[in-house]
N, C-alpha and C. Protein backbone atom coordinates (compact mmCIF):
# COMPACT_ATOMS: atom_id res chain seq x y z
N UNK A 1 -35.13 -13.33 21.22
CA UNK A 1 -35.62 -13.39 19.85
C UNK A 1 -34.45 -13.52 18.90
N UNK A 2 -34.33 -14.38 17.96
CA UNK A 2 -33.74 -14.61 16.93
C UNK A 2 -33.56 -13.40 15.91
N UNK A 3 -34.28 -12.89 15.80
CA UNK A 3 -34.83 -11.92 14.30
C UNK A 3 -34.88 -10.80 15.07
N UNK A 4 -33.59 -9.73 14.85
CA UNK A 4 -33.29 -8.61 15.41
C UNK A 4 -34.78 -7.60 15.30
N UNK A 5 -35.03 -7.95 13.91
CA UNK A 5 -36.07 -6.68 13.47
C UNK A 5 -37.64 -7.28 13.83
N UNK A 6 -37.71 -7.95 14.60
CA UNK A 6 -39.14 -8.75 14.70
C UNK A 6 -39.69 -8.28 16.06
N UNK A 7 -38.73 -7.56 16.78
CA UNK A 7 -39.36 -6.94 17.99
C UNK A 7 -39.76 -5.59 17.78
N UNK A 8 -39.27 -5.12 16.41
CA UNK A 8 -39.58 -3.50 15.95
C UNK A 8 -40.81 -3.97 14.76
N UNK A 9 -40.99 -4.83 14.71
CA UNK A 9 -41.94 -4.84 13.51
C UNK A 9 -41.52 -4.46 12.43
N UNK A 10 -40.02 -4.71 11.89
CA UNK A 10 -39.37 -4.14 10.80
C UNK A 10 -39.81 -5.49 9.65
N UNK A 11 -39.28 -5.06 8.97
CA UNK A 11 -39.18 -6.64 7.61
C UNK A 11 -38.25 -6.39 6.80
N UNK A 12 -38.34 -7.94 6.71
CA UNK A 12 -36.91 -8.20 5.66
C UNK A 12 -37.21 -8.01 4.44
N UNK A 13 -36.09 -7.70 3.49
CA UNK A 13 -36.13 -7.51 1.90
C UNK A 13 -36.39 -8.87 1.64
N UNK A 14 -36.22 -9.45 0.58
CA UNK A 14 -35.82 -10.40 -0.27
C UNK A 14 -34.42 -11.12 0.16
N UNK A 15 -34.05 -12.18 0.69
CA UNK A 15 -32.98 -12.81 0.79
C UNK A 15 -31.85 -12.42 -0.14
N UNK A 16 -30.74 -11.99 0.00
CA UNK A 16 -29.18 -12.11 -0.09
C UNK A 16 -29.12 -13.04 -1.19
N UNK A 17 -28.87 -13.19 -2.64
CA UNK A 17 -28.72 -14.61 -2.88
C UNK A 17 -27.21 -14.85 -2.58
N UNK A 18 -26.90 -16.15 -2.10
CA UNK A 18 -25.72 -16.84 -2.20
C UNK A 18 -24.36 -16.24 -3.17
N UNK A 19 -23.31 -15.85 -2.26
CA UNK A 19 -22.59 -15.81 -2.74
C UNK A 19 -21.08 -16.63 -2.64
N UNK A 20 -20.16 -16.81 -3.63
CA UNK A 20 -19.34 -17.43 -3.63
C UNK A 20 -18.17 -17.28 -2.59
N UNK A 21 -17.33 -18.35 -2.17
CA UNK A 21 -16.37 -17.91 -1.26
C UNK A 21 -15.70 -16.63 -1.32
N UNK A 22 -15.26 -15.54 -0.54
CA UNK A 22 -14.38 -14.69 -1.04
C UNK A 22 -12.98 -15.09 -1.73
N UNK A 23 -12.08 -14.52 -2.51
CA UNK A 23 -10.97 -14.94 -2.86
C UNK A 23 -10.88 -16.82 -3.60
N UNK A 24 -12.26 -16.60 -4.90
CA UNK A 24 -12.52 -17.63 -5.23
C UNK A 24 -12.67 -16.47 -6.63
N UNK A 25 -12.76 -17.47 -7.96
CA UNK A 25 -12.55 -16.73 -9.11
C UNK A 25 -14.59 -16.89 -9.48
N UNK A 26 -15.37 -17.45 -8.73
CA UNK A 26 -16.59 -17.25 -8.81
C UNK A 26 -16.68 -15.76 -8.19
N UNK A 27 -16.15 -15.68 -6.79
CA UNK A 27 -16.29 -14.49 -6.13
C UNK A 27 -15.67 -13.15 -6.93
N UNK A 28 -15.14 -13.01 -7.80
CA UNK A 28 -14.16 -12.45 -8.57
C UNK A 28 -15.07 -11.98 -9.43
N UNK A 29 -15.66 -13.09 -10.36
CA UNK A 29 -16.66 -12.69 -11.36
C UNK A 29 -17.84 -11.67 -11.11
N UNK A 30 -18.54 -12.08 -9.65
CA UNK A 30 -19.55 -11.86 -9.16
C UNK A 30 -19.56 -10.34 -8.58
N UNK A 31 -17.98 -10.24 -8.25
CA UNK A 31 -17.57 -8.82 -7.64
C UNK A 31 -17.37 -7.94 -9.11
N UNK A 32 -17.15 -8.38 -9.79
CA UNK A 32 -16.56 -7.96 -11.31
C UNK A 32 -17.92 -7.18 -11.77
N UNK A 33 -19.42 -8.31 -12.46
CA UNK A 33 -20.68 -8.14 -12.62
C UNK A 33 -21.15 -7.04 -11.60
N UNK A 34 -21.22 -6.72 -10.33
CA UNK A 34 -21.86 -5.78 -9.76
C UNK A 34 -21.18 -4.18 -9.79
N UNK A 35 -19.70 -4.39 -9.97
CA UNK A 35 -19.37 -3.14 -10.57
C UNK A 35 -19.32 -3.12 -11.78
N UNK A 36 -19.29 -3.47 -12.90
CA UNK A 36 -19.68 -3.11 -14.15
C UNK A 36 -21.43 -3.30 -14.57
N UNK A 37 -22.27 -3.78 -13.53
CA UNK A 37 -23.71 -3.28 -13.29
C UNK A 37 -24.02 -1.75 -12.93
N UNK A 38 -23.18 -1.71 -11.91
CA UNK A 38 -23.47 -0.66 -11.52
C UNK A 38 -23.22 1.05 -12.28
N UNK A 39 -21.80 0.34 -13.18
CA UNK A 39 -21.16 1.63 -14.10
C UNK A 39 -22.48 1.78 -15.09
N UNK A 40 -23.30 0.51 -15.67
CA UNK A 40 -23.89 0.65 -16.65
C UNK A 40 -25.25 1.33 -15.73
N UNK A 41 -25.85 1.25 -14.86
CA UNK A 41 -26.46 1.26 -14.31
C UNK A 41 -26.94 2.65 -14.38
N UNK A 42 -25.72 3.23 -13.98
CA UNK A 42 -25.68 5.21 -13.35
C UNK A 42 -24.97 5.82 -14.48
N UNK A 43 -24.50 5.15 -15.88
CA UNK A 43 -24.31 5.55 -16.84
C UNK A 43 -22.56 6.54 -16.20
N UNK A 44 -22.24 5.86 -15.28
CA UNK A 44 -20.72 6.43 -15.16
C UNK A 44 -19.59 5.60 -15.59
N UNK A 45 -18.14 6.50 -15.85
CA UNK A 45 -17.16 5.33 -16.57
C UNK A 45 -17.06 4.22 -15.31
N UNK A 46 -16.62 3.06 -16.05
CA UNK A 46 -16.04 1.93 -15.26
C UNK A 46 -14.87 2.29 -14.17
N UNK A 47 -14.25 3.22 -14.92
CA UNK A 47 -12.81 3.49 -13.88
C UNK A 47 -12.96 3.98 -12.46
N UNK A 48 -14.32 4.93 -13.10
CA UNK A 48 -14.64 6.10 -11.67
C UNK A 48 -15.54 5.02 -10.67
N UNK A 49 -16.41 4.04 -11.45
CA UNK A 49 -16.65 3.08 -10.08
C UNK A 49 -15.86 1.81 -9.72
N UNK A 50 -15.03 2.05 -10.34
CA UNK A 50 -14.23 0.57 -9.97
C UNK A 50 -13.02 1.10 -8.76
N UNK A 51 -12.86 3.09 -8.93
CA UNK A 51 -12.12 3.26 -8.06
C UNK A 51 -12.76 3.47 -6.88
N UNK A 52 -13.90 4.15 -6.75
CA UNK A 52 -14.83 3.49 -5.56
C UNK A 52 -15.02 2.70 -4.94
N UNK A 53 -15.07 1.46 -5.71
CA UNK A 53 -14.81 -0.22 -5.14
C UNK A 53 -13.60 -0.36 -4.14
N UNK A 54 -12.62 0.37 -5.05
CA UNK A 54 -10.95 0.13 -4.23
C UNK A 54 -11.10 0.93 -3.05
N UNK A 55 -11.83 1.91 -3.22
CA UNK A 55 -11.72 2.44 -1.77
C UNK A 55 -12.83 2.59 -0.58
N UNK A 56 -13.58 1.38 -0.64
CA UNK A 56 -14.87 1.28 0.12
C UNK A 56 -14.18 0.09 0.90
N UNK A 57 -14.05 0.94 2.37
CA UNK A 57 -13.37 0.12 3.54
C UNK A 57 -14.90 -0.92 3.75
N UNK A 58 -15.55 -1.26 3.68
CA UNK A 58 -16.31 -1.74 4.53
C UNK A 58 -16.41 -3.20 3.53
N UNK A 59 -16.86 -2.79 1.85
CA UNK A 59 -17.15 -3.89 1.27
C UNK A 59 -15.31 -5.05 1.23
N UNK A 60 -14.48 -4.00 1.27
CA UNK A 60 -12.96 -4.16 1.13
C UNK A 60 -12.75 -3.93 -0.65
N UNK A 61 -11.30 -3.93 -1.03
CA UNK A 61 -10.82 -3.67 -2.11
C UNK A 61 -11.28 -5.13 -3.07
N UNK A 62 -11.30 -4.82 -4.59
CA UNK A 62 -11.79 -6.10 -4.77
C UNK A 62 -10.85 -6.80 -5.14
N UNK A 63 -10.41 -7.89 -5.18
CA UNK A 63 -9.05 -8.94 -5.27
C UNK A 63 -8.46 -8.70 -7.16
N UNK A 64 -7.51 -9.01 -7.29
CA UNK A 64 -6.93 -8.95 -8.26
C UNK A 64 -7.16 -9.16 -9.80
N UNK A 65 -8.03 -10.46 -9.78
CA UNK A 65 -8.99 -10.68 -10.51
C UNK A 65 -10.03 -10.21 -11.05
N UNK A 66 -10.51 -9.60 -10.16
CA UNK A 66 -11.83 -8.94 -10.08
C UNK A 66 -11.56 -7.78 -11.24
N UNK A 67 -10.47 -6.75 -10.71
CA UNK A 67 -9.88 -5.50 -11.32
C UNK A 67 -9.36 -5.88 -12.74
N UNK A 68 -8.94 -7.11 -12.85
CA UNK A 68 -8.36 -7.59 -14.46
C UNK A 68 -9.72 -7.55 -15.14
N UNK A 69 -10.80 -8.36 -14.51
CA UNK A 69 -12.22 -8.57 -15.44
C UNK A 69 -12.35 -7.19 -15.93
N UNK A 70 -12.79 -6.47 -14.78
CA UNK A 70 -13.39 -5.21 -15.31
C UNK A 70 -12.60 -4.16 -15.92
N UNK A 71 -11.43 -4.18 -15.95
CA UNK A 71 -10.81 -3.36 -17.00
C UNK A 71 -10.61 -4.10 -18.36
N UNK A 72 -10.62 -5.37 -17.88
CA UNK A 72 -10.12 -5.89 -19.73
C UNK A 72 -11.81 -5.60 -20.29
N UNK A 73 -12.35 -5.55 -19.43
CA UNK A 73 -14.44 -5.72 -20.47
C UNK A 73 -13.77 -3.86 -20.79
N UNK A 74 -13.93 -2.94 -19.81
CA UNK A 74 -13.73 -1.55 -19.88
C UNK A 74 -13.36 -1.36 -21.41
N UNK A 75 -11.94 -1.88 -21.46
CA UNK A 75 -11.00 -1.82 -22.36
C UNK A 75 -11.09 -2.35 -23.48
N UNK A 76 -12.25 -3.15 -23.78
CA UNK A 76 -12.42 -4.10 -24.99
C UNK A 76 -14.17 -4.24 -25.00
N UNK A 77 -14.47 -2.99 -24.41
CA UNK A 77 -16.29 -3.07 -24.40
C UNK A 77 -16.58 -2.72 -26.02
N UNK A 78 -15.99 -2.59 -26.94
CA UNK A 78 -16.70 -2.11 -28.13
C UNK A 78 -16.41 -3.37 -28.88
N UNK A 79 -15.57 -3.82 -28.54
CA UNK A 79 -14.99 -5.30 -29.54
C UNK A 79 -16.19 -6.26 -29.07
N UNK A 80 -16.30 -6.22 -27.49
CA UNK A 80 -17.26 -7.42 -27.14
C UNK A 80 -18.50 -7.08 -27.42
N UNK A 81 -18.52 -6.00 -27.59
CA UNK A 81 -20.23 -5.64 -27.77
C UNK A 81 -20.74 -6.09 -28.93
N UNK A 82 -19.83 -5.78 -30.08
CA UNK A 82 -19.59 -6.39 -31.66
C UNK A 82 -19.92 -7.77 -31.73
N UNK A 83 -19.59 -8.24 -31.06
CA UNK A 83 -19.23 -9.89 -30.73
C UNK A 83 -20.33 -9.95 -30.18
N UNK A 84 -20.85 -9.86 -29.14
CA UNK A 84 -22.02 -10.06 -28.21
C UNK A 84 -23.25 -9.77 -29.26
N UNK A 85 -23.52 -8.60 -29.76
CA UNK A 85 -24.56 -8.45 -31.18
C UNK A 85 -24.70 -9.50 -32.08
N UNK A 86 -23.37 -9.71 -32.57
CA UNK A 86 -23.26 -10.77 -33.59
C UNK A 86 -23.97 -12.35 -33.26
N UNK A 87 -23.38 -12.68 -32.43
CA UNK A 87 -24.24 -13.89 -31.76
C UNK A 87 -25.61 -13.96 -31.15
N UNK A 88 -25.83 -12.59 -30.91
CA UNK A 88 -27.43 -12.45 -30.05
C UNK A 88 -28.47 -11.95 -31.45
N UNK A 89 -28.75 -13.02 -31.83
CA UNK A 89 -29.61 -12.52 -32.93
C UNK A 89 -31.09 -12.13 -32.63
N UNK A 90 -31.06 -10.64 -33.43
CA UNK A 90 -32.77 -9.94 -33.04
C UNK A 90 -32.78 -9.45 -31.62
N UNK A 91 -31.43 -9.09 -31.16
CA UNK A 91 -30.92 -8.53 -29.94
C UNK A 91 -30.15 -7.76 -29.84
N UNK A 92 -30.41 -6.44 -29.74
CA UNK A 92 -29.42 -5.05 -29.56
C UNK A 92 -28.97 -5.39 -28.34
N UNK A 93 -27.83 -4.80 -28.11
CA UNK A 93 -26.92 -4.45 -27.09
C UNK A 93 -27.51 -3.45 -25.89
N UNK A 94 -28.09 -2.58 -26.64
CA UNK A 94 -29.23 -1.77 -25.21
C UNK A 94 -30.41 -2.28 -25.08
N UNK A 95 -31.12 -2.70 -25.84
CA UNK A 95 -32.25 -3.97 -25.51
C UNK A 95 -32.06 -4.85 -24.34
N UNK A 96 -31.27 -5.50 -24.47
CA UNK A 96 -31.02 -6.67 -22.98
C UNK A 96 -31.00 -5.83 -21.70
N UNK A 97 -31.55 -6.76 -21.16
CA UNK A 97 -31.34 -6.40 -19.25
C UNK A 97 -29.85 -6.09 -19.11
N UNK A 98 -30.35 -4.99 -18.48
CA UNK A 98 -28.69 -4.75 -17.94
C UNK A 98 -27.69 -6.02 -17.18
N UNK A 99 -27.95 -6.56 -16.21
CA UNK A 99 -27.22 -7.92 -16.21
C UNK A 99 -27.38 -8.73 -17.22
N UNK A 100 -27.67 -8.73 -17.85
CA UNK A 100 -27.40 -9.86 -19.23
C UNK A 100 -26.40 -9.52 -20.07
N UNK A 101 -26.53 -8.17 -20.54
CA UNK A 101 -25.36 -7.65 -21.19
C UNK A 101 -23.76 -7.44 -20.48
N UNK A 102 -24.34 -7.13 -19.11
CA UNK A 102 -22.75 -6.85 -18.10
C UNK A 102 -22.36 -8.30 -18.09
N UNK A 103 -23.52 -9.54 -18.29
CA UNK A 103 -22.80 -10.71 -17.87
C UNK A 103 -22.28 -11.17 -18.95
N UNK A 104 -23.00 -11.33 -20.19
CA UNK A 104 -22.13 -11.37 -21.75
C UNK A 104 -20.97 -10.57 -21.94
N UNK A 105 -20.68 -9.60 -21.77
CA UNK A 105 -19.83 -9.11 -21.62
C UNK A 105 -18.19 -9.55 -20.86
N UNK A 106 -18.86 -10.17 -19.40
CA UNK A 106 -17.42 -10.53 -18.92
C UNK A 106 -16.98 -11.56 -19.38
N UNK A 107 -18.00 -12.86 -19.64
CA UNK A 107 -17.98 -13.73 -19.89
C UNK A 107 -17.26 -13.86 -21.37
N UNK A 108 -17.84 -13.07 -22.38
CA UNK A 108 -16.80 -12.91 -23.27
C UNK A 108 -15.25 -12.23 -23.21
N UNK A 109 -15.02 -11.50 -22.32
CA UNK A 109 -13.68 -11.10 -22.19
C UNK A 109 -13.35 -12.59 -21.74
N UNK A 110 -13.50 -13.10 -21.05
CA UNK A 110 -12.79 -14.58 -20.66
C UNK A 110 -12.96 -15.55 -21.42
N UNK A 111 -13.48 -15.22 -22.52
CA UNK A 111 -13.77 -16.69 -23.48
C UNK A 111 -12.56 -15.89 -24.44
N UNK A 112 -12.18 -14.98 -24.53
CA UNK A 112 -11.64 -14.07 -25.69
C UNK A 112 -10.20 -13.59 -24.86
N UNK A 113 -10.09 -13.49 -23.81
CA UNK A 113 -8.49 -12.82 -23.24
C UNK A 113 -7.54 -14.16 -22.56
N UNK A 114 -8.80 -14.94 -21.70
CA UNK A 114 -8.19 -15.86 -20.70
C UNK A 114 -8.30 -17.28 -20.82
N UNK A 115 -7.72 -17.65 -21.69
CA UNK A 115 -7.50 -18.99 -22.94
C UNK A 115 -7.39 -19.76 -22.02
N UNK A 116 -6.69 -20.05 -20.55
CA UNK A 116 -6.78 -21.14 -20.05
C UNK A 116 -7.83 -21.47 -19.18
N UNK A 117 -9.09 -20.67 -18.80
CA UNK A 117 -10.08 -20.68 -18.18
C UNK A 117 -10.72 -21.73 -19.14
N UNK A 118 -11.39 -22.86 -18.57
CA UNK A 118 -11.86 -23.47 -19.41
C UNK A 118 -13.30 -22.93 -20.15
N UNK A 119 -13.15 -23.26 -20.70
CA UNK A 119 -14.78 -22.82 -21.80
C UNK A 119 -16.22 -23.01 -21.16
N UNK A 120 -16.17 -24.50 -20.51
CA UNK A 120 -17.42 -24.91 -19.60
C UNK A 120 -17.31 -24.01 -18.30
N UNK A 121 -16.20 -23.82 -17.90
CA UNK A 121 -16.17 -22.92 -16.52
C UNK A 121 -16.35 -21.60 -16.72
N UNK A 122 -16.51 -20.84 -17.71
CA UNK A 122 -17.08 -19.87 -18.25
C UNK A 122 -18.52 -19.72 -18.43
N UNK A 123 -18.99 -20.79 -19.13
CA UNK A 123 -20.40 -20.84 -19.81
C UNK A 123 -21.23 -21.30 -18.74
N UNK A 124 -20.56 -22.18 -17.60
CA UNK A 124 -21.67 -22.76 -16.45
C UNK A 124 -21.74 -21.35 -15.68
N UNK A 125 -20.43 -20.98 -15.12
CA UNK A 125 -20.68 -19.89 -14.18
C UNK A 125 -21.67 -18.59 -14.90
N UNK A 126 -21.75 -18.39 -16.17
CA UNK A 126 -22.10 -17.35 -16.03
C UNK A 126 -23.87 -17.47 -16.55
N UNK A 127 -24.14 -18.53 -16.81
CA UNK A 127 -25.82 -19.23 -16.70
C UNK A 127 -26.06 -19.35 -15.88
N UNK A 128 -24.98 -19.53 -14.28
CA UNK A 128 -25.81 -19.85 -13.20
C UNK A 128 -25.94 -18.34 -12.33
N UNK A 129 -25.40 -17.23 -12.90
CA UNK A 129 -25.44 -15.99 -12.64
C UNK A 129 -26.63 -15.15 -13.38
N UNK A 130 -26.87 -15.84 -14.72
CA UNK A 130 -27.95 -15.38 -15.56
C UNK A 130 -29.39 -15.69 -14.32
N UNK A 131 -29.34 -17.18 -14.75
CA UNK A 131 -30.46 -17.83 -13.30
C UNK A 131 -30.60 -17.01 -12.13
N UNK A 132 -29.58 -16.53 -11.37
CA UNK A 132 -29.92 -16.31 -10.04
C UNK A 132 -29.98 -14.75 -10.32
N UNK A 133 -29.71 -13.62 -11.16
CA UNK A 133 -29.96 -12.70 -10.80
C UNK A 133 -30.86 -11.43 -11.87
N UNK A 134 -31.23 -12.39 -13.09
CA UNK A 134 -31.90 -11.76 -14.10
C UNK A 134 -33.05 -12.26 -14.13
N UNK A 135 -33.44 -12.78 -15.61
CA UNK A 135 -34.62 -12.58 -16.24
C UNK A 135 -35.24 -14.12 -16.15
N UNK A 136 -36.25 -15.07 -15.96
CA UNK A 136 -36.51 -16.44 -16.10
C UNK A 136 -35.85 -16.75 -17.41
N UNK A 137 -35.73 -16.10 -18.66
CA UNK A 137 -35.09 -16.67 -19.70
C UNK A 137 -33.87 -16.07 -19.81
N UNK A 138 -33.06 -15.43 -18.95
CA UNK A 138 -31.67 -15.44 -19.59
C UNK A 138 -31.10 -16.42 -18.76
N UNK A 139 -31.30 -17.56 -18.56
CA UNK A 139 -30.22 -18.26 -18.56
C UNK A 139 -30.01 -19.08 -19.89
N UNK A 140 -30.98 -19.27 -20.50
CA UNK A 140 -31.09 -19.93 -21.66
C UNK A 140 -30.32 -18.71 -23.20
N UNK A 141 -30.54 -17.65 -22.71
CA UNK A 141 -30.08 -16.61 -23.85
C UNK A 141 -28.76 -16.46 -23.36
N UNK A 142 -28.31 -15.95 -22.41
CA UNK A 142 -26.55 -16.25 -22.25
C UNK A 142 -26.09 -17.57 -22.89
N UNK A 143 -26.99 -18.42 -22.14
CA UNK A 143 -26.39 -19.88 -22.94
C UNK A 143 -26.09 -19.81 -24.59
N UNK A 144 -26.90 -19.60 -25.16
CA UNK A 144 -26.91 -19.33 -26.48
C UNK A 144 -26.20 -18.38 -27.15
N UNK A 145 -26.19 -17.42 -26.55
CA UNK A 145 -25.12 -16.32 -26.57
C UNK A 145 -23.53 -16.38 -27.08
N UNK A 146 -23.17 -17.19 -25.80
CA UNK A 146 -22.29 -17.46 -24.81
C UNK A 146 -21.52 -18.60 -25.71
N UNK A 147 -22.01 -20.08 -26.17
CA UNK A 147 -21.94 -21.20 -27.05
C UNK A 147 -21.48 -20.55 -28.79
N UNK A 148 -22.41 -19.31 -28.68
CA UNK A 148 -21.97 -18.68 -30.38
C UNK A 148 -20.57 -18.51 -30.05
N UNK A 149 -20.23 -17.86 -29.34
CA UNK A 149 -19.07 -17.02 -29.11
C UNK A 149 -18.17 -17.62 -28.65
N UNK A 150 -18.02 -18.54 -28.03
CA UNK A 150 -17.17 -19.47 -27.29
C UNK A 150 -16.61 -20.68 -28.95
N UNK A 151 -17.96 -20.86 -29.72
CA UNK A 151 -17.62 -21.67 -30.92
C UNK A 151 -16.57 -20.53 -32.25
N UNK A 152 -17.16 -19.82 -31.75
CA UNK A 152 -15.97 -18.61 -32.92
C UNK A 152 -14.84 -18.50 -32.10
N UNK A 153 -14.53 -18.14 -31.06
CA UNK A 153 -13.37 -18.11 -30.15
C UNK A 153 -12.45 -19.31 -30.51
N UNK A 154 -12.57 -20.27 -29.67
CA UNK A 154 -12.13 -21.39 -29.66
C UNK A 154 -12.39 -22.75 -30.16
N UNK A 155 -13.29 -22.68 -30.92
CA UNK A 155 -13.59 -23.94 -32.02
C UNK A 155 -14.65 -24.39 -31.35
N UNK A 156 -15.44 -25.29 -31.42
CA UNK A 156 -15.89 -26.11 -30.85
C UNK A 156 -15.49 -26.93 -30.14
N UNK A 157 -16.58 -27.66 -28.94
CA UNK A 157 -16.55 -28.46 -28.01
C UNK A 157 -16.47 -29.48 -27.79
């Protein structure tokens, strides 16, 4: 038998969605979003689960990148939140799905810290993260979001 759990009559969850290569700056982001999900999540600091992350042999430490995202959002969560409000009109900051806000969030630290990341490689990756792990309409509200903030940042496109 193919399907370990099909001789126990077990069942599967919901499919795994797709994730990016390891040691890829998609994989980075994606590792980034689930620990600063998770801080917002259990209402603990970022530091205390990000040092968890570093020391969970099994998932491994998270790459270099990963640890820059989530401390520069950590470190600049009240500036981006400001920013993130401002552009999300008729949208509080605790209102949004928790991935929407963790994903506005990184996404603005990189539209706002990491000037040579391009702007589209920001705004695609993190709509196609809205899509695959939130709400049917946040990919369209990050987008919008995301375009305010990216046009105050760095000018237009």
């Amino acid at each position: 038998m193919s399907d370990p759990l099909a001789h126990r009559g077990g069942r599967r969850g919901p499919p795994e969605p797709p994730r990016a290569a390891p040691g890829t700056r998609s994989a980075a982001r994606r590792r980034a979003l689930d620990i600063l999900f998770e801080a917002d999540l259990l209402d603990r600091p970022v530091a205390e689960v990000l040092a968890r992350h570093r020391a969970d042999r099994e998932a491994g430490a998270p790459d270099a990148y990963t640890v820059e995202l989530v401390e520069g959002v950590a470190a600049r969560r009240d500036d981006l939140d400001a920013g993130i409000a401002a552009a999300a009109e008729h949208w509080t900051i605790d209102r949004m799905p928790l991935v929407d806000r963790n994903l506005l969030r990184l996404a603005a630290f990189e539209l706002t810290a990491r000037p040579e990341v391009p702007t589209a490689v920001v705004l695609d990756e993190a709509i196609e993260l809205a899509k695959l792990l939130s709400t049917a309409d946040s990919g369209r509200f990050v987008n919008g979001v995301l375009a305010h903030i990216a046009g105050e940042v760095r000018g237009p496109a």
